[in-house]
N, C-alpha and C. Protein backbone atom coordinates (compact mmCIF):
# COMPACT_ATOMS: atom_id res chain seq x y z
N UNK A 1 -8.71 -52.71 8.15
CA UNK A 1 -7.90 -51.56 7.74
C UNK A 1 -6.45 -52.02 7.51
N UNK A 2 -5.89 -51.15 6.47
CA UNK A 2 -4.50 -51.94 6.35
C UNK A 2 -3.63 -51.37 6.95
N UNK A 3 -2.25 -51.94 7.12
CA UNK A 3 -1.30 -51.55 7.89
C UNK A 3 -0.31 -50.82 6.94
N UNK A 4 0.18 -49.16 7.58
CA UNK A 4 1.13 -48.65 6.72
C UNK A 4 2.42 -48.24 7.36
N UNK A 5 2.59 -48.49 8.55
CA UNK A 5 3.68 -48.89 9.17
C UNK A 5 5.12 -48.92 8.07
N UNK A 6 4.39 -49.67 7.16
CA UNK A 6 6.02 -50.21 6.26
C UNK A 6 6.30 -48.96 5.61
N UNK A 7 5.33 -47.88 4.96
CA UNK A 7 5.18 -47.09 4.30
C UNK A 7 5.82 -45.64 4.86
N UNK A 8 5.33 -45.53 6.47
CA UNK A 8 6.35 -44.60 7.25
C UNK A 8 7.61 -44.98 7.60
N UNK A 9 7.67 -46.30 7.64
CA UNK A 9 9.69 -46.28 7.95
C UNK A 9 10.29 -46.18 6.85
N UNK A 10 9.95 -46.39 5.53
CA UNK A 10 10.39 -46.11 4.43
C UNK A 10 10.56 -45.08 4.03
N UNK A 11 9.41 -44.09 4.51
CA UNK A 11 9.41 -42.38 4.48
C UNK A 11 10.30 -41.77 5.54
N UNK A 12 10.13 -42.56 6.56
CA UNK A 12 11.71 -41.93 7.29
C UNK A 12 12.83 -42.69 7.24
N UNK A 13 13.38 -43.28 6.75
CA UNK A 13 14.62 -43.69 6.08
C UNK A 13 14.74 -42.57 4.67
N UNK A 14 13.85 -42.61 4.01
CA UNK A 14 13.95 -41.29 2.83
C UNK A 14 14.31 -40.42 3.03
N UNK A 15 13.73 -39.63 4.38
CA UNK A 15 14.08 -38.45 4.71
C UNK A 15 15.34 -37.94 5.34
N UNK A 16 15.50 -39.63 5.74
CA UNK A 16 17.19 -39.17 6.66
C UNK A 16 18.48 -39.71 5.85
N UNK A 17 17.90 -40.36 4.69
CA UNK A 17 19.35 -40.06 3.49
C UNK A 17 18.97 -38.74 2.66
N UNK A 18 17.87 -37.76 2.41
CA UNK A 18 17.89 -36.97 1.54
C UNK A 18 18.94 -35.90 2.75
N UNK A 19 18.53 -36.09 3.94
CA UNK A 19 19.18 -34.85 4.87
C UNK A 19 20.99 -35.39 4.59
N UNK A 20 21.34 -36.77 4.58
CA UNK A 20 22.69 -37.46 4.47
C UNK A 20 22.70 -36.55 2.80
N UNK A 21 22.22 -36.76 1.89
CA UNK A 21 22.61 -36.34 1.05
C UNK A 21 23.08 -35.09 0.62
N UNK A 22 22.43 -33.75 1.46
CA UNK A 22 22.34 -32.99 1.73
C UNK A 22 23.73 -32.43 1.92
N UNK A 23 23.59 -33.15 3.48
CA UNK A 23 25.35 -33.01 4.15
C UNK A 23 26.70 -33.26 3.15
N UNK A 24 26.21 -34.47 2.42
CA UNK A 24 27.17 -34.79 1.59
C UNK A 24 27.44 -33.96 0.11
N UNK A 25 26.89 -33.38 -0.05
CA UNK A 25 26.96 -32.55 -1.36
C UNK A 25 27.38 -31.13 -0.05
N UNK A 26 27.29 -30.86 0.90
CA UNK A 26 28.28 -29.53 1.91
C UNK A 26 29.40 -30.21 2.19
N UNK A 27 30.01 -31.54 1.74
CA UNK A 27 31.42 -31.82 2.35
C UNK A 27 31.52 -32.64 2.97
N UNK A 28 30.49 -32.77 3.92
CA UNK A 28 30.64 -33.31 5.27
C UNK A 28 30.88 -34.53 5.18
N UNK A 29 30.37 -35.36 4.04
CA UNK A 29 30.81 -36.63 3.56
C UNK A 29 30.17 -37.75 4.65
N UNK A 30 29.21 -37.88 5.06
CA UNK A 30 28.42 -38.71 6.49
C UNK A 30 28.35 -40.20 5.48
N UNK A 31 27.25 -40.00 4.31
CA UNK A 31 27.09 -41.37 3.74
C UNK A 31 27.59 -40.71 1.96
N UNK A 32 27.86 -42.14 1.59
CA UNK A 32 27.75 -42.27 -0.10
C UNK A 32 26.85 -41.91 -0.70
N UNK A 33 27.03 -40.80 -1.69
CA UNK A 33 25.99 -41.20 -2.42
C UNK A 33 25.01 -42.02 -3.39
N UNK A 34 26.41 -43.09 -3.53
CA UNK A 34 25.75 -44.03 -4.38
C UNK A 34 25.17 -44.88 -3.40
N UNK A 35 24.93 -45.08 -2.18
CA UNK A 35 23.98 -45.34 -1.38
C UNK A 35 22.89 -44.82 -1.57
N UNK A 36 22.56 -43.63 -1.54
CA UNK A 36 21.62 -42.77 -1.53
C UNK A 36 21.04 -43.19 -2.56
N UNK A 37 21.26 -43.30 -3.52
CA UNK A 37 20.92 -43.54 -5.17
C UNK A 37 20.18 -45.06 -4.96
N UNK A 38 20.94 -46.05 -4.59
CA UNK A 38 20.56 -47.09 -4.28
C UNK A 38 19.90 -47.43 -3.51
N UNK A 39 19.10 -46.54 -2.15
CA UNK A 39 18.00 -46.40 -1.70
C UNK A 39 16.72 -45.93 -2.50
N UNK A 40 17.01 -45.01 -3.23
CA UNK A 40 15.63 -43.86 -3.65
C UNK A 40 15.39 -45.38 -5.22
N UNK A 41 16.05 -45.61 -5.08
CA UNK A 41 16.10 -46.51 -6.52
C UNK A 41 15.04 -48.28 -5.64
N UNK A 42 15.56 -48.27 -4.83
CA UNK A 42 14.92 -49.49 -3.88
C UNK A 42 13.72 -48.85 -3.30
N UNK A 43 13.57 -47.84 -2.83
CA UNK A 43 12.22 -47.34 -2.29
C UNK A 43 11.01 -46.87 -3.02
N UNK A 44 11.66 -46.88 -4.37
CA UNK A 44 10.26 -46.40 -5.49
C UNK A 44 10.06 -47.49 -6.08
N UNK A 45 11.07 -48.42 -6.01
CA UNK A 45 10.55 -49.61 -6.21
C UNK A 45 8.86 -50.57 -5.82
N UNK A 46 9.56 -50.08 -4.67
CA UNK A 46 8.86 -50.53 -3.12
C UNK A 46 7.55 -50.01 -3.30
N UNK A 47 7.16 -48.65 -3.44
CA UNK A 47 6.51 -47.57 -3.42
C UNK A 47 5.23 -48.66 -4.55
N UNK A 48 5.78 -48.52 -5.76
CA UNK A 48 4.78 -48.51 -6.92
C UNK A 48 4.68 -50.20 -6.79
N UNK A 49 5.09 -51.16 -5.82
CA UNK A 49 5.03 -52.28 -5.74
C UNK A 49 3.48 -52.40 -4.82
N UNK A 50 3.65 -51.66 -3.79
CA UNK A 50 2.63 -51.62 -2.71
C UNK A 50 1.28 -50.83 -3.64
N UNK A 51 1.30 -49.52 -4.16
CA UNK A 51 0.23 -49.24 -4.50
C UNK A 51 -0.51 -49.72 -5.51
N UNK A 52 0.33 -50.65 -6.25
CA UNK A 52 -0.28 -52.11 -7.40
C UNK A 52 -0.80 -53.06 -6.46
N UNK A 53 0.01 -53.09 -5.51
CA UNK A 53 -1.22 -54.22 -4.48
C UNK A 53 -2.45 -53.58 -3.85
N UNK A 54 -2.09 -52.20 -3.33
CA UNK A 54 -3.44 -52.17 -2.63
C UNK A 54 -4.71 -51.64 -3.77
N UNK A 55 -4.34 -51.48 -5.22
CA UNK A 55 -4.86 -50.70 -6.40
C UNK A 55 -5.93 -52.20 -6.83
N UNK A 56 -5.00 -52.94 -6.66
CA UNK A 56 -5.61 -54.51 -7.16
C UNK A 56 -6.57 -55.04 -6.21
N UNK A 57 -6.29 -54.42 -4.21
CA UNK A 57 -6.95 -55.24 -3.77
C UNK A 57 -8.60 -54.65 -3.47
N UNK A 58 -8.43 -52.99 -3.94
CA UNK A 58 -9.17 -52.79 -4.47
C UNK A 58 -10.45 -52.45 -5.01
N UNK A 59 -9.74 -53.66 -6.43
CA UNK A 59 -10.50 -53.70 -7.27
C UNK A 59 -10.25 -52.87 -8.57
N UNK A 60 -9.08 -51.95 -8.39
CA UNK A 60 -9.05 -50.66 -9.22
C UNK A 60 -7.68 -51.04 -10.72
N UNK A 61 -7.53 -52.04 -9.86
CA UNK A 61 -5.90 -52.40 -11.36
C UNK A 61 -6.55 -54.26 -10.74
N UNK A 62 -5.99 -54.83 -11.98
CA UNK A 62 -6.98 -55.72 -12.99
C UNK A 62 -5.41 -56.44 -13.32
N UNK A 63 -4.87 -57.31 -13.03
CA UNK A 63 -3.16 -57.92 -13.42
C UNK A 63 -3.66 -59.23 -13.57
C-alpha cells in the first residue's frame, strides 16, 4: 500500500495559507501573499507530479 503522508501535509500546509490568506485580504497582514501564490503554484505542481506517478505505476498513463 502506498504512503500518503506527503499528500496530507501538503493538504495541511494548503489549508493553513488559504486561512493566512484569508486573514490577509481582512488586514491582518500574518503572511504575503505572494507567498501564498508561490505555494498553491508549488503544491499543484506537486499534486499532478504524484498522480502521474501513481497513474503510471498503475499501469493507467503510459510516459
Amino acid at each position: 500500500m502506498q504512503s500518503y503522508d506527503d499528500f496530507y501535509k501538503t493538504e495541511q500546509m494548503f489549508y493553513l495559507y488559504l486561512i493566512a490568506l484569508f486573514l490577509d485580504m481582512q488586514d491582518h497582514r500574518y503572511v504575503p501573499v505572494a507567498l501564498f501564490y508561490r505555494f498553491l503554484l508549488e503544491s499543484q505542481i506537486y499534486f499532478c507530479n504524484k498522480k502521474a506517478k501513481i497513474l503510471e505505476n498503475q499501469g493507467f498513463l503510459t510516459i
